[in-house]
C-alpha atoms as a PDB file:
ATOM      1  CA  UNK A   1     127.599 153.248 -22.237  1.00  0.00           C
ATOM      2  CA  UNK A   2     126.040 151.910 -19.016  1.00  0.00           C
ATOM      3  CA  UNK A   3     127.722 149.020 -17.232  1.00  0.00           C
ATOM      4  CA  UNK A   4     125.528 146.378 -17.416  1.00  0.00           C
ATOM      5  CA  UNK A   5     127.140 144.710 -14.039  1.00  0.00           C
ATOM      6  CA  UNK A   6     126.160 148.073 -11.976  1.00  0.00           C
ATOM      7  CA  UNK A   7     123.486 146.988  -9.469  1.00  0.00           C
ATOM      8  CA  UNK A   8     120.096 148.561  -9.422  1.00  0.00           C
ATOM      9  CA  UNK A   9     118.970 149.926  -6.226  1.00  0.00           C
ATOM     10  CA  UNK A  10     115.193 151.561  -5.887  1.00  0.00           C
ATOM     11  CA  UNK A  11     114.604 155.169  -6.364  1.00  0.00           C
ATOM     12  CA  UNK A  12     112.607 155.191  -3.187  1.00  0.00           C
ATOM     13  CA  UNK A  13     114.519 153.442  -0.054  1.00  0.00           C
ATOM     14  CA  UNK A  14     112.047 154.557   2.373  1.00  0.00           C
ATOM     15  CA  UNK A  15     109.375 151.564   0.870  1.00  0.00           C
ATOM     16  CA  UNK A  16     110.400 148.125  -0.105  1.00  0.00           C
ATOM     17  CA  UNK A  17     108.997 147.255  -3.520  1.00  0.00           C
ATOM     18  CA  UNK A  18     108.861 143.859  -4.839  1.00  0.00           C
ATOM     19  CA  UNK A  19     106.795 143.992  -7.931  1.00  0.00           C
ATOM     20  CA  UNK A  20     110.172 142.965 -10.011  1.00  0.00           C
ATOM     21  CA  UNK A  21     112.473 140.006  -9.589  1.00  0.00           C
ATOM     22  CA  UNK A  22     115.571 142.949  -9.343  1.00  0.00           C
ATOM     23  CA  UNK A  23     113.818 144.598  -6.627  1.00  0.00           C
ATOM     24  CA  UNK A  24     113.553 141.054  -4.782  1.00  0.00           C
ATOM     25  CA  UNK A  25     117.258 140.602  -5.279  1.00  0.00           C
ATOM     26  CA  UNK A  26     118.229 144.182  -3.825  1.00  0.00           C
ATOM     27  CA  UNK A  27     115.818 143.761  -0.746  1.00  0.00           C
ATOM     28  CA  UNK A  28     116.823 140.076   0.130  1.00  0.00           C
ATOM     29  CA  UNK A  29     120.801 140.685  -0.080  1.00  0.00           C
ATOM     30  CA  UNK A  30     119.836 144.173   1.234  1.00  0.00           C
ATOM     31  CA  UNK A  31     118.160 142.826   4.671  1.00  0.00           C
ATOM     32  CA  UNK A  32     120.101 139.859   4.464  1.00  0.00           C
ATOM     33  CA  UNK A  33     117.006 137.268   4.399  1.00  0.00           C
ATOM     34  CA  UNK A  34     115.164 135.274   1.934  1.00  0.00           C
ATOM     35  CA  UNK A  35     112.510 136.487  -0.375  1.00  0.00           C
ATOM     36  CA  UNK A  36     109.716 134.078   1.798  1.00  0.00           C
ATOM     37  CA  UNK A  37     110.358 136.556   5.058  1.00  0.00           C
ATOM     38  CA  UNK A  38     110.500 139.577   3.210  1.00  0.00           C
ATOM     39  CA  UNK A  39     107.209 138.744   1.531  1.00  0.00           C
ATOM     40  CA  UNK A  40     105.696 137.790   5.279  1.00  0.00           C
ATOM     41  CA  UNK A  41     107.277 141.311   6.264  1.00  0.00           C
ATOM     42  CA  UNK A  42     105.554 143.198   3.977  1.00  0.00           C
ATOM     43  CA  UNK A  43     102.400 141.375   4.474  1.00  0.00           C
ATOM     44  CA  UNK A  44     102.279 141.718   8.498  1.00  0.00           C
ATOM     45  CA  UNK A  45     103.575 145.094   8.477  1.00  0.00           C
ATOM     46  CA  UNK A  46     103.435 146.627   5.322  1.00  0.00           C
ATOM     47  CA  UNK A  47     105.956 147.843   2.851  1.00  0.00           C
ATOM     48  CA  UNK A  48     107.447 150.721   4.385  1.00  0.00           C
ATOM     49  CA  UNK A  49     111.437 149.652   5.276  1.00  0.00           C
ATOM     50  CA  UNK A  50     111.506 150.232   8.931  1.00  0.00           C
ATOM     51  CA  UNK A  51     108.487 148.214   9.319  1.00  0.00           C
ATOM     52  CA  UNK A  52     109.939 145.612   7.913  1.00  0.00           C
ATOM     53  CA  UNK A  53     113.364 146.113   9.094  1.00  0.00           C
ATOM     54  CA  UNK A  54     111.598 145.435  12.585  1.00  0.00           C
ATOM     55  CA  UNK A  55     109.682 142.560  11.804  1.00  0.00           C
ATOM     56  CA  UNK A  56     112.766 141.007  10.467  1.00  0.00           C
ATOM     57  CA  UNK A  57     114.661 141.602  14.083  1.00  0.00           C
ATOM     58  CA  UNK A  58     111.723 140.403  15.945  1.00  0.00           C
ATOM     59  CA  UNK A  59     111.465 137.307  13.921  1.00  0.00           C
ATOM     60  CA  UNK A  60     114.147 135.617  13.194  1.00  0.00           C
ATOM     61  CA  UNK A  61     114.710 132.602  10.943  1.00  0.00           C
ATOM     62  CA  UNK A  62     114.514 129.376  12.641  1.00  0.00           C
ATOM     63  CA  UNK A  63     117.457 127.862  13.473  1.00  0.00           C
ATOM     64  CA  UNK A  64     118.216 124.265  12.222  1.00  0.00           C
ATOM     65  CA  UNK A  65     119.554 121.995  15.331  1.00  0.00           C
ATOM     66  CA  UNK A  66     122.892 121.215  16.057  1.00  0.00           C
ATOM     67  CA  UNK A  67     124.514 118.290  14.551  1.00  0.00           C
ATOM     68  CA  UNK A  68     127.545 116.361  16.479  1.00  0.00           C
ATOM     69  CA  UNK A  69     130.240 115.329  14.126  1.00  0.00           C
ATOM     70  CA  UNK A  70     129.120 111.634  14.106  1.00  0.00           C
ATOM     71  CA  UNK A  71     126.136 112.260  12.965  1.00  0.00           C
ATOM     72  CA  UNK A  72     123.699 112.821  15.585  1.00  0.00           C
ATOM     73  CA  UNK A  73     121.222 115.389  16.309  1.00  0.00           C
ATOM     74  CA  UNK A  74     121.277 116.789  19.732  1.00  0.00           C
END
């Protein structure tokens, strides 16, 4: 019986495929980013992972600013 829990991963690592919502879920938690970059990845650069391994480095998510303790942004 297959475990049903058992994640899928792609039978071809070298391109990131995103045609099904499983693939999307393997590639974001994969690359550690959200499925919005990893769709602007594969646009700018195509699908092939080290492309879009690179684009990912070069551009990384914004960062939200700091917030003192009391309440105000800085």
């Amino acid at each position: 019986m297959k475990n049903p829990i058992q994640r899928r991963s792609p039978d071809d690592l070298s391109h990131v495929d995103i045609r099904e919502q499983w693939q999307i879920t393997y590639w974001t938690q994969e690359l550690k980013t959200t499925q919005e970059r990893l769709t602007r990845a594969i646009r700018e650069r195509g699908a092939r992972t080290e492309q879009v391994r690179n684009w990912l480095e070069e551009n990384p998510p914004p960062r939200r600013p700091a917030q003192s303790p009391d309440g105000i942004k800085r």
